[in-house]
Protein backbone atom coordinates (compact mmCIF):
# COMPACT_ATOMS: atom_id res chain seq x y z
CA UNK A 1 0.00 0.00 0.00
CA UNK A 2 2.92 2.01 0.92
CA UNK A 3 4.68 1.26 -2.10
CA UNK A 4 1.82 2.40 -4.33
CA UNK A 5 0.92 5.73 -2.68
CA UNK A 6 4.59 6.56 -3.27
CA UNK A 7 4.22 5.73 -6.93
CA UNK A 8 1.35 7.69 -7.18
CA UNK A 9 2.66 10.84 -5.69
CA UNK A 10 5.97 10.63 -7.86
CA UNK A 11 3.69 10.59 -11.04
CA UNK A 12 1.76 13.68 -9.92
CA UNK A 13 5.04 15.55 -9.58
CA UNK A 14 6.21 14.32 -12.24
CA UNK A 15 3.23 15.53 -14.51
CA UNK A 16 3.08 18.59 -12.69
CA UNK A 17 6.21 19.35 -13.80
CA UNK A 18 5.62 17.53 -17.54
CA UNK A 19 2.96 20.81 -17.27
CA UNK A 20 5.43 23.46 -16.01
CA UNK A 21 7.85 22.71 -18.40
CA UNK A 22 4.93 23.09 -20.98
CA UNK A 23 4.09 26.05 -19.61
CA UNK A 24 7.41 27.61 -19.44
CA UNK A 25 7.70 26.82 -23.40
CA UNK A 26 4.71 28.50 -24.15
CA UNK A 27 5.86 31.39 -22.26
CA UNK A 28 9.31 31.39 -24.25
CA UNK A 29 7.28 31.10 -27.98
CA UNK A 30 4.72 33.86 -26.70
CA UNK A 31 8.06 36.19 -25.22
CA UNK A 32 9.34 35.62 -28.79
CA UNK A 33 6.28 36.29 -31.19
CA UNK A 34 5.76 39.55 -29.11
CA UNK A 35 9.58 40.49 -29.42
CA UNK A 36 9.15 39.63 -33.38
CA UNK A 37 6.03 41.78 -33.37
CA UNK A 38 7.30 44.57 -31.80
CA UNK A 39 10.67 44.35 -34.02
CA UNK A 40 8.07 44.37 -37.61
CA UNK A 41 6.41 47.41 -36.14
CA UNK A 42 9.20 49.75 -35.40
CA UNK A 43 10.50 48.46 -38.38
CA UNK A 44 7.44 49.83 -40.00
CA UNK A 45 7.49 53.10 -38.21
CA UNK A 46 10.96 54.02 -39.23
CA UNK A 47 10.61 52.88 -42.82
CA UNK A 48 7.07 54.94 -42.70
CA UNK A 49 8.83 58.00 -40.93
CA UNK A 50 11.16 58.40 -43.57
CA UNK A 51 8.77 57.95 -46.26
CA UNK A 52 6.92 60.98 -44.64
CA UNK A 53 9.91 62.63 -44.48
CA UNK A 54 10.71 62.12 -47.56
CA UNK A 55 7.23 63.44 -48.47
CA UNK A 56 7.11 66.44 -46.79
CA UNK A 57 10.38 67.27 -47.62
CA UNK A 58 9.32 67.08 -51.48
CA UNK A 59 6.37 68.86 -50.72
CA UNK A 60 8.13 71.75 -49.23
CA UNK A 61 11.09 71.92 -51.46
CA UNK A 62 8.01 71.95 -54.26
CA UNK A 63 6.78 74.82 -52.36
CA UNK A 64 9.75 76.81 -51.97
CA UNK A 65 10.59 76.63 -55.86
CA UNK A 66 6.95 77.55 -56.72
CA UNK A 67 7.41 80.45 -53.81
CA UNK A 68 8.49 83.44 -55.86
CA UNK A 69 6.07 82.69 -58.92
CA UNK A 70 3.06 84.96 -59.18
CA UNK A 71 1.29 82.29 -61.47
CA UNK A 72 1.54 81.70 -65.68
CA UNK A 73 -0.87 82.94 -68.04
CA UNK A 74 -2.34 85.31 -70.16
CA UNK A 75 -5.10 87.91 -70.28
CA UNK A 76 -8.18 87.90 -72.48
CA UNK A 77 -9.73 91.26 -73.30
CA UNK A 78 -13.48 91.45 -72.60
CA UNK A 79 -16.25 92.62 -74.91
CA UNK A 80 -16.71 95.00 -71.78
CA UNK A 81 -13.14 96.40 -71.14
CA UNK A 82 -11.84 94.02 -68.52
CA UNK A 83 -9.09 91.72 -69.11
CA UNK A 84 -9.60 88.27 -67.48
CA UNK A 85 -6.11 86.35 -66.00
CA UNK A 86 -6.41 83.20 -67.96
CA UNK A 87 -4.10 80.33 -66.44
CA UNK A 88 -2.99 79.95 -62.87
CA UNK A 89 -2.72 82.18 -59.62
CA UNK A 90 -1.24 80.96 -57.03
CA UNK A 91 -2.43 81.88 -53.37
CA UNK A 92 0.53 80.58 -51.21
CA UNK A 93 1.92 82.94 -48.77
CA UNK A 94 5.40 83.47 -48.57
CA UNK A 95 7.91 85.96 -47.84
CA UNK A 96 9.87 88.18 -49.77
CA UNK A 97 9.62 89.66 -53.12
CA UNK A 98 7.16 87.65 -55.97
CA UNK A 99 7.82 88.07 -59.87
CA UNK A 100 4.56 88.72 -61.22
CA UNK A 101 3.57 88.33 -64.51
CA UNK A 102 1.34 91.41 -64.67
CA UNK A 103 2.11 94.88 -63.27
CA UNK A 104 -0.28 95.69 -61.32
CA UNK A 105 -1.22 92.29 -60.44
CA UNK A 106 -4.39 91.08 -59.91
CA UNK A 107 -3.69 87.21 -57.97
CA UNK A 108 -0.48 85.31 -57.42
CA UNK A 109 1.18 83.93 -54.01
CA UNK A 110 1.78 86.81 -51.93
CA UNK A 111 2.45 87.79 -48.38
CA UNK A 112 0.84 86.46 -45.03
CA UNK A 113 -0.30 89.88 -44.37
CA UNK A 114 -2.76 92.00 -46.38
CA UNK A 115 -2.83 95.55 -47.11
CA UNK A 116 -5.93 97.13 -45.14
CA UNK A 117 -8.25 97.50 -48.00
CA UNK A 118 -11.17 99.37 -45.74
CA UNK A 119 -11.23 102.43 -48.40
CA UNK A 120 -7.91 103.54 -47.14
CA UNK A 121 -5.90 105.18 -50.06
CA UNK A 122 -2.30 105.85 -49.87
CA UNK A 123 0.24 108.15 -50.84
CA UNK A 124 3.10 106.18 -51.25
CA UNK A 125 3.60 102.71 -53.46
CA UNK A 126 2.62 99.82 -51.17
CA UNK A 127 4.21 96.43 -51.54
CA UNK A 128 2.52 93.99 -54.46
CA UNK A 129 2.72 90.99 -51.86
CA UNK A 130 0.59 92.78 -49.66
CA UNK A 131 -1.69 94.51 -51.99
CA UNK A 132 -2.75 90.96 -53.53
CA UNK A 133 -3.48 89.67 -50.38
CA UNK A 134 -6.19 92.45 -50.24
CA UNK A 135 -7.35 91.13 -53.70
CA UNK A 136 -7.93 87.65 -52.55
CA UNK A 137 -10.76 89.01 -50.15
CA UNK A 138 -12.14 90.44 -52.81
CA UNK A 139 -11.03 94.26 -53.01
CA UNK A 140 -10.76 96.38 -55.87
CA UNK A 141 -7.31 98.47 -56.11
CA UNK A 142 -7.02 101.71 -57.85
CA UNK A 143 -4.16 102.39 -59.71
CA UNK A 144 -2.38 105.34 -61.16
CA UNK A 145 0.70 106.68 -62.61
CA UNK A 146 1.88 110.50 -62.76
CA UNK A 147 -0.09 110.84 -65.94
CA UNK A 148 -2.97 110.39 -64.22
CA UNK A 149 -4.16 114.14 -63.30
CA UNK A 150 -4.66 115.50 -60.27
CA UNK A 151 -8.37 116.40 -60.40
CA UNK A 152 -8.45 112.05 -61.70
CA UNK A 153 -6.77 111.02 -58.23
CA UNK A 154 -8.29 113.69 -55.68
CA UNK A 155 -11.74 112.25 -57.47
CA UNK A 156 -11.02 108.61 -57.20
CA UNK A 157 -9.43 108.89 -53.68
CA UNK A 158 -13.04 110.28 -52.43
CA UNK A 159 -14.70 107.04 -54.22
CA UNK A 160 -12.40 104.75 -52.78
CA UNK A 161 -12.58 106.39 -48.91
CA UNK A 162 -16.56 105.96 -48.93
CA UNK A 163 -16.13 102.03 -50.43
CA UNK A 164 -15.19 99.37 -47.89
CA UNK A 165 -13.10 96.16 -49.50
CA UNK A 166 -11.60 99.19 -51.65
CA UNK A 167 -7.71 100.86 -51.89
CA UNK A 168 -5.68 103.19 -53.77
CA UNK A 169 -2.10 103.54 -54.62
CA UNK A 170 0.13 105.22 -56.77
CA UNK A 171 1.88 102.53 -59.04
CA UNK A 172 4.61 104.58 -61.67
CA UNK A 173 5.20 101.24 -63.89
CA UNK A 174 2.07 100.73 -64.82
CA UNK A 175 1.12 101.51 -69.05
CA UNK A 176 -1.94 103.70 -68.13
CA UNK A 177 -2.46 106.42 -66.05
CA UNK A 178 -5.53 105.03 -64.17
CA UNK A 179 -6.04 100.95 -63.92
CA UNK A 180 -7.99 99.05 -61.62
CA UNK A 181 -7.10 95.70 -60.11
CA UNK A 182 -9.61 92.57 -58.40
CA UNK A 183 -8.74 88.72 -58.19
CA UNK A 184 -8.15 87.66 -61.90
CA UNK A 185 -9.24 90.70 -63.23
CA UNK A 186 -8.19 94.47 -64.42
CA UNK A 187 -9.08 97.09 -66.72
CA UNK A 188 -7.72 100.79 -67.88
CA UNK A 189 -10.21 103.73 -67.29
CA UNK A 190 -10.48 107.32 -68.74
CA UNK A 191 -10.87 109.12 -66.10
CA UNK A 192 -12.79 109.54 -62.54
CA UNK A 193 -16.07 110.19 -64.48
CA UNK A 194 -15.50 107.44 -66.56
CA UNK A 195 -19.38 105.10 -66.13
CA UNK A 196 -16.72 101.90 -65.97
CA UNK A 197 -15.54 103.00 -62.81
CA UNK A 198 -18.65 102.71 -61.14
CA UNK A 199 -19.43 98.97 -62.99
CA UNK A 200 -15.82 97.63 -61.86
CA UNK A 201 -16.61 98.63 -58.06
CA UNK A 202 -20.32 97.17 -58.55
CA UNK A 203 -19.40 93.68 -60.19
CA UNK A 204 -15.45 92.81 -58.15
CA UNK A 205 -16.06 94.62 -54.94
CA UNK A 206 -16.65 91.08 -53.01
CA UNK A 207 -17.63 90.18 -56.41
CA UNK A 208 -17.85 86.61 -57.45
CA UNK A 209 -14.09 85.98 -58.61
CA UNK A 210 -13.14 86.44 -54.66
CA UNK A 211 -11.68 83.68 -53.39
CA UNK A 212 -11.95 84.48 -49.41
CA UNK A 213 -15.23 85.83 -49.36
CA UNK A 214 -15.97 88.29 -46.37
CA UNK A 215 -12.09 88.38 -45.45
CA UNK A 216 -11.05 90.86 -43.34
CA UNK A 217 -9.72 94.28 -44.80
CA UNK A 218 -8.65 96.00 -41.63
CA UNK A 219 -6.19 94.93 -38.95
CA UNK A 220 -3.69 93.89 -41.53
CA UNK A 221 -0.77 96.25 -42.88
CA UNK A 222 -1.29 99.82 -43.00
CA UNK A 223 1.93 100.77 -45.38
């Protein structure tokens, strides 16, 4: 009787540790498929990190070589008098100077700050960066060169003061002695009195060509 208890008691610690061996090996696999797990997923991460890198690195080296480009096109002369941009205008903002290919412009990447375009007129050229940034919330900029006369810009000046989303500048390169500027579009006037003064401010003042619609045109730069 002896004998056999002892028997029996050897082969339950004997399976017992049949089952702790067993369980210890499972332990060991499981320690390793998380380790190789783990190892494919960093893996991943770094392989992914670079890719976005990569990417981003791209994108802004993309950006920086498209920076100083005011956008490629042409115009197209309306039955009305305005000349359309057709082609691209870029809207990026960067700083510095942009070579655009219209004088005054009318779109194009252009400075993080706008020109306050709250009728304010100024004496002095302002900065084309700025000035297009008014354009893109949908002002109209008046435009004139020292053939313009001076009864032409004391006249304009008081229509431009009395219309918000509106500005004025002097601008000497320009071909014609009064122009005026919105997103995309432009035309040459005769003078103050001229009735296409008064249909340019009616259709591009927050016209439909805008592309930030209800923008703000104070708090920005004031020359």
């Amino acid at each position: 009787m002896g004998s056999a208890k002892k028997t029996g008691t050897a082969a339950r610690k004997a399976r017992i540790e049949e089952m702790r061996r067993a369980e210890q090996s499972r332990e060991r696999r499981t320690r390793i498929v998380k380790i190789a797990a783990s190892a494919v997923v960093v893996a991943g991460l770094v392989v992914g990190g670079v890719a976005v890198v990569h990417a981003q690195s791209g994108k802004k080296d993309s950006s920086a070589s498209d920076s100083k480009s005011g956008g490629s096109g042409h115009f197209v002369a309306g039955a009305d008098g305005v000349n359309t941009w057709k082609g691209t205008l870029g809207r990026t903002h960067v700083s510095g100077t942009v070579n655009y290919p219209m004088h005054p412009p009318v779109g194009g990447n252009h400075n993080p700050v706008w020109l306050n375009c709250n009728g304010d007129v100024y004496a002095k050229s302002v900065k084309d960066e700025n000035a297009v940034h008014a354009l893109e919330h949908g002002a109209v900029w008046v435009t004139y060169n020292k053939k313009a006369s001076a009864a032409d810009v004391k006249a304009l000046a008081t229509k431009v003061k009395s219309t918000p989303y509106s500005l004025m500048s002097p601008y000497d390169s320009q071909k014609d002695p009064i122009m005026l500027s919105a997103w995309g579009h432009q035309r040459t006037v005769k003078s103050a009195s001229d009735p296409d003064v008064n249909k340019f401010f009616a259709k591009f003042v927050q016209g439909s060509q805008t592309p930030e619609p209800g923008a703000a045109c104070t708090g920005g730069l004031s020359q």
